[in-house]
Protein backbone atom coordinates (compact mmCIF):
# COMPACT_ATOMS: atom_id res chain seq x y z
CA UNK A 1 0.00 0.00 0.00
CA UNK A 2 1.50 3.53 -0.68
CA UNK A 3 1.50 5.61 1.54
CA UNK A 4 0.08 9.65 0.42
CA UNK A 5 1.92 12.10 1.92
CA UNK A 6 -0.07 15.31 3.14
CA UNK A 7 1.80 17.21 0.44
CA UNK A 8 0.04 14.76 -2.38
CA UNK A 9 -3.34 15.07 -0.59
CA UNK A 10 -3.83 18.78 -0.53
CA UNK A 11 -2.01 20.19 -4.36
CA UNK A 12 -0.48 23.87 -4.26
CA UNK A 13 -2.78 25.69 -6.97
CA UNK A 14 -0.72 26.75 -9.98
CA UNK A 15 -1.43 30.09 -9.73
CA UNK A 16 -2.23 33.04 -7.06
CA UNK A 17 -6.03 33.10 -6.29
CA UNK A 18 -7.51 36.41 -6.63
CA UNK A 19 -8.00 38.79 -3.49
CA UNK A 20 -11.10 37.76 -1.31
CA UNK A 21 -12.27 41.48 -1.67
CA UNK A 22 -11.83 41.97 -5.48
CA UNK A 23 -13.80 38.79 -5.91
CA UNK A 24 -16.70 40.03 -3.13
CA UNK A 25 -16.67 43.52 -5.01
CA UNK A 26 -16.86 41.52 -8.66
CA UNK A 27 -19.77 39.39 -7.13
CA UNK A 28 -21.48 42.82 -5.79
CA UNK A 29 -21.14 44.66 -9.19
CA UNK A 30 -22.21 41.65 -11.06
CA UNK A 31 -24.36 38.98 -10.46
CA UNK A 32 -22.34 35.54 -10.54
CA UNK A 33 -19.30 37.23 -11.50
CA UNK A 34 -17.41 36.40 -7.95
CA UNK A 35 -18.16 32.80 -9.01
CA UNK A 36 -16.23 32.83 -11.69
CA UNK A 37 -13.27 34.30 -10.85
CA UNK A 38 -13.08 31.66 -8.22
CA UNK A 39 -13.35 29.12 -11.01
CA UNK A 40 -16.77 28.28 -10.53
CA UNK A 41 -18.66 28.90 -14.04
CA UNK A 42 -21.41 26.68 -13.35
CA UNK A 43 -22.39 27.94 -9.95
CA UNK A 44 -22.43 31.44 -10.81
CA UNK A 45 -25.41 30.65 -13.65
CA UNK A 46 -26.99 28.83 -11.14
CA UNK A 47 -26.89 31.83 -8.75
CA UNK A 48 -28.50 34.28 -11.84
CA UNK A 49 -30.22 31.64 -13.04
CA UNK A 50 -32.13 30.96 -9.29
CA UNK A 51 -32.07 34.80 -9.16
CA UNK A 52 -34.11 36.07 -12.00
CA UNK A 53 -36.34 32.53 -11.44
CA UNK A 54 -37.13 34.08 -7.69
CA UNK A 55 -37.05 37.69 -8.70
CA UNK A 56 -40.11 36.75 -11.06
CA UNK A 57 -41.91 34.12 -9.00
CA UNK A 58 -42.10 36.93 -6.22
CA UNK A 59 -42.90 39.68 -8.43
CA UNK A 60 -45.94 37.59 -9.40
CA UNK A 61 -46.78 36.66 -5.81
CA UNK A 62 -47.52 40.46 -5.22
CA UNK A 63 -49.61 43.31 -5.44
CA UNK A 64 -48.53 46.70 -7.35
CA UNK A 65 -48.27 48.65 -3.92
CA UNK A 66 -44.93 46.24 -2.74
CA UNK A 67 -41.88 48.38 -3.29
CA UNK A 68 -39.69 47.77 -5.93
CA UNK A 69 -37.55 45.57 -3.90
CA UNK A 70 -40.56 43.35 -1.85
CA UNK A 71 -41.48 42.69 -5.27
CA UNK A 72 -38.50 40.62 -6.48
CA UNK A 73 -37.20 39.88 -2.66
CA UNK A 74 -36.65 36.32 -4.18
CA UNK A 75 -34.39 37.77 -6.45
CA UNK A 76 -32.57 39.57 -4.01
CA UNK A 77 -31.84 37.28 -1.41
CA UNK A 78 -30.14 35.35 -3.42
CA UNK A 79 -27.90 37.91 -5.07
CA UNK A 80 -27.11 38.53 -1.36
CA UNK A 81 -26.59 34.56 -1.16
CA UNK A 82 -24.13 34.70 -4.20
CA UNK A 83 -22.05 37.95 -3.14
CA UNK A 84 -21.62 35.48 0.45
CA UNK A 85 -20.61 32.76 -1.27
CA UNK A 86 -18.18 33.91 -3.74
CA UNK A 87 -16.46 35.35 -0.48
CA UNK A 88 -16.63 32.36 1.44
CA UNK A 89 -15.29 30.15 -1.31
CA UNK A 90 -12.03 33.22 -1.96
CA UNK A 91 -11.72 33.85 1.29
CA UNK A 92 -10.50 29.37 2.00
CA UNK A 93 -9.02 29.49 -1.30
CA UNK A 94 -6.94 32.70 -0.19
CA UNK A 95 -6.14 31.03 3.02
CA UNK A 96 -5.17 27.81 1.74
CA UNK A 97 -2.96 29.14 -0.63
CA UNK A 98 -0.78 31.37 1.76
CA UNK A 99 -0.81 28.33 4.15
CA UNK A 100 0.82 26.28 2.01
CA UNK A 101 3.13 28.70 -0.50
CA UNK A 102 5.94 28.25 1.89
CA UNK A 103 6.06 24.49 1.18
CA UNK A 104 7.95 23.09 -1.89
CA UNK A 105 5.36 21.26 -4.05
């Protein structure tokens, strides 16, 4: 049996991820855009696909007198969601990477 060293288990990534911040102010700017830079394509149409899916369902669940805003809340929340999670996900790659740029690998 061969044994994995931690170094195998857990790869260096080739190249510097980008800042936490520029990737939370991407993601606030535009919708799924935080997703990509942290290599994550696919989630970030998800996020803009599940936003304009809510923004409408809610928009049709209300009257004319909601605000702009209580009338695609569905929308919303999940742009928040997305803007979160493109930070979370930078934020561990960011810390992963400077925990382990000191190590030859």
């Amino acid at each position: 049996m061969q044994k994995i060293s931690r170094a195998d288990a857990c790869p260096l990534p080739k190249k510097r991820p980008a800042h936490p911040y520029l990737v939370m102010g991407m993601a606030f700017l535009l919708p799924g855009s935080g997703q990509v830079l942290n290599g994550m394509a696919p989630r970030g149409i998800t996020m803009v696909f599940f936003m304009i899916s809510l923004a409408w369902v809610t928009y049709h669940l209300t009257t004319p007198q909601h605000s702009f805003v209580g009338r695609h809340a569905g929308g919303f929340f999940v742009y928040a969601m997305s803007i979160l999670d493109a930070y979370k996900w930078a934020r561990y790659r960011w810390e992963h990477y400077k925990a382990h740029a000191g190590r030859s690998g």
